[in-house]
Protein backbone atom coordinates (compact mmCIF):
# COMPACT_ATOMS: atom_id res chain seq x y z
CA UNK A 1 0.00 0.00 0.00
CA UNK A 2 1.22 3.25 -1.28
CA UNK A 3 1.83 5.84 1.48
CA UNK A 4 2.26 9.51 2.60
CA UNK A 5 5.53 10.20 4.61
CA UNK A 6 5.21 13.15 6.38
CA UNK A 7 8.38 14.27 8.29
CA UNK A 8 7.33 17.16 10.51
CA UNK A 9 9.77 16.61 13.84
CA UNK A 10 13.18 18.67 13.96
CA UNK A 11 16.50 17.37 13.39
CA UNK A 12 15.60 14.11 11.59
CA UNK A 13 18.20 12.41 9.72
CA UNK A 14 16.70 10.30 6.16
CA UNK A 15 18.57 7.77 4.54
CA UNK A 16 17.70 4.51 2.22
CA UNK A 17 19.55 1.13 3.53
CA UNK A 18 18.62 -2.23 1.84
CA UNK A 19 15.03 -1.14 -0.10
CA UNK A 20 13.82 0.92 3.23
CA UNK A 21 13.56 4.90 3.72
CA UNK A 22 15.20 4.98 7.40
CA UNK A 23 14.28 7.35 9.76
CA UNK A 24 17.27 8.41 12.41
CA UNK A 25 17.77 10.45 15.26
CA UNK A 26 20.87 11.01 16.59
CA UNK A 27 22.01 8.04 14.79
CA UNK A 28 19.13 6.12 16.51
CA UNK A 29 16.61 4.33 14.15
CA UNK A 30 13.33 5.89 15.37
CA UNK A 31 11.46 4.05 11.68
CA UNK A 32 11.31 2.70 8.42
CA UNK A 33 9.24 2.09 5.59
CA UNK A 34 9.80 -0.05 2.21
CA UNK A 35 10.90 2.31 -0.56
CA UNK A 36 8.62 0.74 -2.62
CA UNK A 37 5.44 1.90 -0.16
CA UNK A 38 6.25 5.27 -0.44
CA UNK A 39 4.17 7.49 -2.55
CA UNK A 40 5.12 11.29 -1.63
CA UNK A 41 7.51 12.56 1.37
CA UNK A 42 6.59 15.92 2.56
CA UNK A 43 8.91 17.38 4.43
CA UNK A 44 8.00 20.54 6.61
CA UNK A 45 10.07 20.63 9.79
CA UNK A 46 13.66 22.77 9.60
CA UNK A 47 17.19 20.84 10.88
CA UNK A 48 16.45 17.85 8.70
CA UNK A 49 19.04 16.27 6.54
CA UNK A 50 19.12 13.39 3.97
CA UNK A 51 21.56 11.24 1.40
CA UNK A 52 21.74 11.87 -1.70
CA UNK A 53 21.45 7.88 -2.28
CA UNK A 54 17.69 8.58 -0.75
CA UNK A 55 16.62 11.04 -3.00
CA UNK A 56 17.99 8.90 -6.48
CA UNK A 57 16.08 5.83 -5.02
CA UNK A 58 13.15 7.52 -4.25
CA UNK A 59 13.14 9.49 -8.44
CA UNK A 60 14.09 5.67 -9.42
CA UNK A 61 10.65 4.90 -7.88
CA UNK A 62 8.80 8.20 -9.15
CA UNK A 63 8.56 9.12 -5.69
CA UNK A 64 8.47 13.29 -5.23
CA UNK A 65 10.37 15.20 -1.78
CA UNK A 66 8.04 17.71 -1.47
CA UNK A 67 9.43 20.89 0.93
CA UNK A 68 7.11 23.06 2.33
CA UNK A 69 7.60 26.22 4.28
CA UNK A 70 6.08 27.40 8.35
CA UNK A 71 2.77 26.94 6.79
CA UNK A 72 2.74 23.95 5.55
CA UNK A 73 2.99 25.31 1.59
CA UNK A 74 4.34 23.69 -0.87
CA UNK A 75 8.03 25.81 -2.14
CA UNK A 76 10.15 22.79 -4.24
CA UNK A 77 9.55 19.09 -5.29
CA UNK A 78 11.88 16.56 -6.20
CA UNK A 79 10.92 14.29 -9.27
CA UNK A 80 12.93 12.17 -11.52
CA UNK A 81 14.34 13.01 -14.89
CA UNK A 82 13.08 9.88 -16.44
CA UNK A 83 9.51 8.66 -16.35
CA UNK A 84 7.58 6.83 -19.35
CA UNK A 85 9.53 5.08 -21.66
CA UNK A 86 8.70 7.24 -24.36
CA UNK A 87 9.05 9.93 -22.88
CA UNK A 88 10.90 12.15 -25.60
CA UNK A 89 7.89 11.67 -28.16
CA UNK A 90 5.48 12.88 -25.42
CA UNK A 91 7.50 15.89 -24.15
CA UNK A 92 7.88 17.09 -27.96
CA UNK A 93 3.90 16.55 -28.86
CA UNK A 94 3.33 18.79 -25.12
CA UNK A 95 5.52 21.00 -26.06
CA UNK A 96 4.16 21.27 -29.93
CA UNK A 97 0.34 21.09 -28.49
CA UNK A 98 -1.47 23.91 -30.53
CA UNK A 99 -3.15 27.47 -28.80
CA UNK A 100 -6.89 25.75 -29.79
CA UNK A 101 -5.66 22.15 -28.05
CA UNK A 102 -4.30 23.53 -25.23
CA UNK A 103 -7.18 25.93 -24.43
CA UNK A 104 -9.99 22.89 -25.04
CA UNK A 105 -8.17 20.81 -22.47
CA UNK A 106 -8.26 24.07 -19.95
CA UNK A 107 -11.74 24.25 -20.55
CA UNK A 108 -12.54 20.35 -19.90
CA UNK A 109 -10.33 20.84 -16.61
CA UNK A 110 -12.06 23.98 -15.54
CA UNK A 111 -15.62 22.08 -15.84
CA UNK A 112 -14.57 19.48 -13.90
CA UNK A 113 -13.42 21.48 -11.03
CA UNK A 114 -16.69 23.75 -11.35
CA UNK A 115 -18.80 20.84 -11.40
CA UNK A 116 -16.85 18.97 -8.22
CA UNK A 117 -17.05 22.76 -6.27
CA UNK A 118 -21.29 22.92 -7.28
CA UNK A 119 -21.35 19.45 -5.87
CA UNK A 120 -19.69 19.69 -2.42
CA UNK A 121 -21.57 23.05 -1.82
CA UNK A 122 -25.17 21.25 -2.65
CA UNK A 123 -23.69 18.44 -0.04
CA UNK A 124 -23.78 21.30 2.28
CA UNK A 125 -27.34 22.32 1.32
CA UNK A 126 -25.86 25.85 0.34
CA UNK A 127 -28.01 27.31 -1.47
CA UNK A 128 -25.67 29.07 -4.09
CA UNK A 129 -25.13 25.56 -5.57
CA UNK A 130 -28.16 25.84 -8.15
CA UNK A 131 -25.33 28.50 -10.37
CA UNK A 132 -22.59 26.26 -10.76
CA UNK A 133 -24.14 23.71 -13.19
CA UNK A 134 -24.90 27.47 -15.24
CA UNK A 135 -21.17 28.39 -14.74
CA UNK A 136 -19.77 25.19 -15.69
CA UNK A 137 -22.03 25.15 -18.72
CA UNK A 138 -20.92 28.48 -19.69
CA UNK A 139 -17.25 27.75 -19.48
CA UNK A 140 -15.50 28.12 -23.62
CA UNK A 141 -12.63 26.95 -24.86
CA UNK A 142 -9.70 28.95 -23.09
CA UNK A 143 -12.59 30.12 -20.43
CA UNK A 144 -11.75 33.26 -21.77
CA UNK A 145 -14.53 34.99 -19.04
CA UNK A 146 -12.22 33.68 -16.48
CA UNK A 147 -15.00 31.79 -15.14
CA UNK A 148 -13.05 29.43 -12.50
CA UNK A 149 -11.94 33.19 -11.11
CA UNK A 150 -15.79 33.79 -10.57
CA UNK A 151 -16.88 30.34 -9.22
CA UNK A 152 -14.33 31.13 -6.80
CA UNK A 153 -15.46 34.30 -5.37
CA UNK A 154 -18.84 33.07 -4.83
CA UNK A 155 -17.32 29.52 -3.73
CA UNK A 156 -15.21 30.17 -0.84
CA UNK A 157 -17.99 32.09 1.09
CA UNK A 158 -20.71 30.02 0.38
CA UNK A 159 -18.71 27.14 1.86
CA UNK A 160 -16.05 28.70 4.66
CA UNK A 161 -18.08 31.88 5.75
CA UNK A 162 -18.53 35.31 4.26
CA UNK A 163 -15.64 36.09 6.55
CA UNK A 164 -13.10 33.99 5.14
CA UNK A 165 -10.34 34.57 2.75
CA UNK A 166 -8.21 31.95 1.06
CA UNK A 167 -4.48 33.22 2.43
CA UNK A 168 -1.34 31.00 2.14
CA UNK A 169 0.52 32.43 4.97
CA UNK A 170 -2.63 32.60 7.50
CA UNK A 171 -3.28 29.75 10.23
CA UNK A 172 -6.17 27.07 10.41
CA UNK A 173 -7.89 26.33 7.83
CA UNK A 174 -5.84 28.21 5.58
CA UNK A 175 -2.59 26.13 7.06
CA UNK A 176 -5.26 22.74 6.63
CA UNK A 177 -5.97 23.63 3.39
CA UNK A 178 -2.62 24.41 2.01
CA UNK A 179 -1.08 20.61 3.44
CA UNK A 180 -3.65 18.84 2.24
CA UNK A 181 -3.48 20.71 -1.20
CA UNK A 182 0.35 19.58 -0.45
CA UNK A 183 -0.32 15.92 -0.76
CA UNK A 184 -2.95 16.79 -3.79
CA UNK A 185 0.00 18.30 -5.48
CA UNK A 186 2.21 15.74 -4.83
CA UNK A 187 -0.08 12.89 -6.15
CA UNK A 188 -0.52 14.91 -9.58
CA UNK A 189 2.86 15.43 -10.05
CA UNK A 190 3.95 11.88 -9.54
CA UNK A 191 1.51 10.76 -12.47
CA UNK A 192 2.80 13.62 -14.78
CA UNK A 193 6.24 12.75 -14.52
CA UNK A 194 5.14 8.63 -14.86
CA UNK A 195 3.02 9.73 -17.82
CA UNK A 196 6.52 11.08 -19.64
CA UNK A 197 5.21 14.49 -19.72
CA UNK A 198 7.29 18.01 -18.32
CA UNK A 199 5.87 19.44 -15.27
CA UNK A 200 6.84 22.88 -15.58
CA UNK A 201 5.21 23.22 -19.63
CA UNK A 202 1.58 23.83 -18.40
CA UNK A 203 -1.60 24.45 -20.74
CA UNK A 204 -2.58 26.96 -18.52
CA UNK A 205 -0.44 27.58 -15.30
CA UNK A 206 2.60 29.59 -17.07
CA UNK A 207 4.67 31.43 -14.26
CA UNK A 208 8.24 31.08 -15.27
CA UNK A 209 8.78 30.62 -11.44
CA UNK A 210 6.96 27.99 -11.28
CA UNK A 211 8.63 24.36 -11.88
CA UNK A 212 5.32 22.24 -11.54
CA UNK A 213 2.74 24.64 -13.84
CA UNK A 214 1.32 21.04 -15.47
CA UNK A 215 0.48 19.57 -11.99
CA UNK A 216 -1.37 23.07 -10.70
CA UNK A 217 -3.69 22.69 -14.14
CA UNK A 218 -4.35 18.73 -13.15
CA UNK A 219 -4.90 19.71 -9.59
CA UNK A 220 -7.30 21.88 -10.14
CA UNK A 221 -10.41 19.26 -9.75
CA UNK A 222 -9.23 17.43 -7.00
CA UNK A 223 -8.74 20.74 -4.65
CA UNK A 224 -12.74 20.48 -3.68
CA UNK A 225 -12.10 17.02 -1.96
CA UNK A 226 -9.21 18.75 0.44
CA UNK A 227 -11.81 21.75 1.02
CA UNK A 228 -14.85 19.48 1.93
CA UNK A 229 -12.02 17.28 4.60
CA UNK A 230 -11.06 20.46 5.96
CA UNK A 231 -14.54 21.90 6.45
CA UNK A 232 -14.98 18.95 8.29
CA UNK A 233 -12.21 19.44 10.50
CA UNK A 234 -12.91 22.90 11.52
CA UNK A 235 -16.34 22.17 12.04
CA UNK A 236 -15.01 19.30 14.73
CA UNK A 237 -12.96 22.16 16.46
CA UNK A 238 -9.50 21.20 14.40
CA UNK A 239 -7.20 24.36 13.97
CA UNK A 240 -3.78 22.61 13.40
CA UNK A 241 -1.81 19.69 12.17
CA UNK A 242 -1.37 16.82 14.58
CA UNK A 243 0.19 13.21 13.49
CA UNK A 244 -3.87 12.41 13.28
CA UNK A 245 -4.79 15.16 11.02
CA UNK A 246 -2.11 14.29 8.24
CA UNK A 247 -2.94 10.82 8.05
CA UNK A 248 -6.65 11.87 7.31
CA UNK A 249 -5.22 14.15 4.28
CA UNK A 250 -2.53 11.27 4.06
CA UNK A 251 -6.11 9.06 3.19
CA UNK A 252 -7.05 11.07 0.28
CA UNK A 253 -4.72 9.25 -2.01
CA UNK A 254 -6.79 6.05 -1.35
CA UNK A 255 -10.41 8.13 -1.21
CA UNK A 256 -12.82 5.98 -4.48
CA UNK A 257 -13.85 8.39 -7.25
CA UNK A 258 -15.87 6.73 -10.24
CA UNK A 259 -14.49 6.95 -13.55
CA UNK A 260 -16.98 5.96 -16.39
CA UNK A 261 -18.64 2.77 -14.85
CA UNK A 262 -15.41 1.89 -12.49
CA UNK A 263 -14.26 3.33 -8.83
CA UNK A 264 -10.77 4.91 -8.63
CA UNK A 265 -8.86 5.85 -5.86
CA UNK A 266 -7.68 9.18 -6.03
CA UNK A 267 -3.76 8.38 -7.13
CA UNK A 268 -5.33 6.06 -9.74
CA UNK A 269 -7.29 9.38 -11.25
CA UNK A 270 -4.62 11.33 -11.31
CA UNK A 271 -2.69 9.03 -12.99
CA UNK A 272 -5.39 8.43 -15.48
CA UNK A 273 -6.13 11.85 -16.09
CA UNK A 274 -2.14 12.35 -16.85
CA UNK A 275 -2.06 9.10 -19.42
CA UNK A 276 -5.32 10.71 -21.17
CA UNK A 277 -3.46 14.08 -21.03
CA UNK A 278 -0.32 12.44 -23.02
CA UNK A 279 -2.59 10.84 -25.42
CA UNK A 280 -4.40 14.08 -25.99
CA UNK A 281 -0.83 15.99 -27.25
CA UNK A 282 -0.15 12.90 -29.10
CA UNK A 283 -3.43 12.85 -30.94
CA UNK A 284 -4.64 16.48 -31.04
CA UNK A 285 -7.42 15.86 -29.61
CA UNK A 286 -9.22 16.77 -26.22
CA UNK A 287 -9.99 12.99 -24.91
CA UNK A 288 -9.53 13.32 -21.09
CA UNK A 289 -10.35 11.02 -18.64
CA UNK A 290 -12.00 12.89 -15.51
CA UNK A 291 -13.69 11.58 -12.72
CA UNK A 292 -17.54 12.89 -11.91
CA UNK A 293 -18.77 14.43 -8.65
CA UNK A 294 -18.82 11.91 -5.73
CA UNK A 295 -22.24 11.15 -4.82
CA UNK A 296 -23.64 12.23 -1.43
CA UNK A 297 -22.67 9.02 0.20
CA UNK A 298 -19.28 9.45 -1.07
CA UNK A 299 -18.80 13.11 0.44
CA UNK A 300 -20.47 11.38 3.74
CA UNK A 301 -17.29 8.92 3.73
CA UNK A 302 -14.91 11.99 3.08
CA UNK A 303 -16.21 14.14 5.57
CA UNK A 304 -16.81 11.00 8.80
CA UNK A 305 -15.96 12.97 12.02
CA UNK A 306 -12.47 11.95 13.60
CA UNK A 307 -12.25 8.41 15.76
CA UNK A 308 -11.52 9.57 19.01
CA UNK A 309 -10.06 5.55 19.22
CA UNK A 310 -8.05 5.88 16.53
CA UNK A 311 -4.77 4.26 17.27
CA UNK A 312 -1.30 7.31 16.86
């Protein structure tokens, strides 16, 4: 089973002996974990070191480092070089992809998070819900009316509070949000690199300072599931990250979305939706493969309150 590493404690030494990620501190073993289990470290506590032989396993296994600052945002990701094995073909047709291609893919993505934003707010009975399906349908190639900007503004207060304000450097739920968009990030940018595509040539996302552009497009539908966990949290009196709260975002990886008639877990999607990306650059043609809405059911499963009995 593929997992989340989070390393969060000062002074932390990480190393790979034998197939296992070893955890040490002062030169005490304190854990380990099978290379091969590892989906994502994220690394967010200062004093930490680790061996160069750990990172080279860990790209040999498509596994991302991914460094975050005090609050728990993401600032620079280790991937591998190599990925798919034809991975020169597919870099060349992303970087070729035409102005029209690239913008119908933007619009398919921008649906999709619409749609998954309109669905979590009618799980919450908000009564704004009713205009997303209109905004999603309105969305062109391109969304040119910057229509994911104005799902947003009425989004975040619908669902948070007319009071809140989505700031990266603020506490609670803004800290929540930006770890568990942390592991979201992670998880897309492990399938884009796998799919043999370049992370930082996005079809949207284009800040030259920005190494992962191609993962921020693909994130962009998943997002709603870290908002409705978090809402959830707060609502159960959660402010800050505790070694319970990350393995609850840590969970999201594994959380069922359906695809077409089958169920997914969430890395399976995103490595799905970066496989039907490739294609689409190979083929010039918009053919991707994005999950629907969960149902309310599945947003109940999401959102369970925290087991008080839940073993550390």
């Amino acid at each position: 089973m593929e997992r989340i590493v989070d390393i969060g404690t000062e002074g932390l030494h990480l190393s790979s002996h034998r197939g296992f990620l070893i955890v040490s501190k002062d030169r005490d073993e304190v854990g380990r974990i099978a290379l091969d289990d590892v989906h994502a470290i994220i690394l967010h506590a200062h004093g930490c070191t680790w061996t160069g032989n750990l990172v080279a396993a860990l790209a040999e296994r498509g596994s991302p480092i991914v460094f975050c600052n005090a609050h728990h945002s993401p600032v620079a990701v280790t991937l591998p070089i190599a990925g798919f094995h034809a991975q020169g073909g597919r870099m060349r047709a992303q970087w070729e992809a035409s102005k029209p291609l690239t913008k119908q893919l933007w619009q398919r993505i921008v649906k999709a998070k619409i749609a998954m934003q309109g669905a979590l707010l009618d799980f919450h009975g908000a009564r704004e819900a009713g205009a997303f399906a209109l905004l999603g349908r309105r969305v062109r190639s391109g969304d040119p009316e910057n229509l994911e900007a104005q799902a947003a503004r009425r989004y975040w207060p619908a669902l948070m509070g007319p009071d809140f304000r989505r700031d990266r450097n603020a506490p609670g739920a803004n800290a929540l949000l930006n770890y568990g968009y942390a592991v979201m990030r992670a998880t897309v940018a492990r399938a884009v690199v796998a799919a043999g595509l370049h992370p930082t040539i996005g079809i949207f996302h284009a800040n030259r300072g920005n190494a992962f552009a191609l993962a921020d497009d693909l994130v962009e539908p998943f997002r709603p599931l870290v908002d409705a966990l978090v809402l959830s949290l707060i609502g159960q009196g959660v402010e800050k990250l505790d070694p319970a709260i990350k393995r609850r975002f840590a969970q999201l990886i594994a959380f069922d979305l359906r695809i077409g008639e089958e169920m997914s877990p969430v890395s399976v999607a995103a490595q799905r939706l970066a496989q039907s990306l490739a294609r689409s650059f190979e083929t010039s043609a918009s053919d991707l493969v994005l999950f629907i809405p969960p149902a309310h059911a599945g947003w109940m499963k999401l959102t369970r309150p925290l087991d008080p009995f839940a073993a550390e």
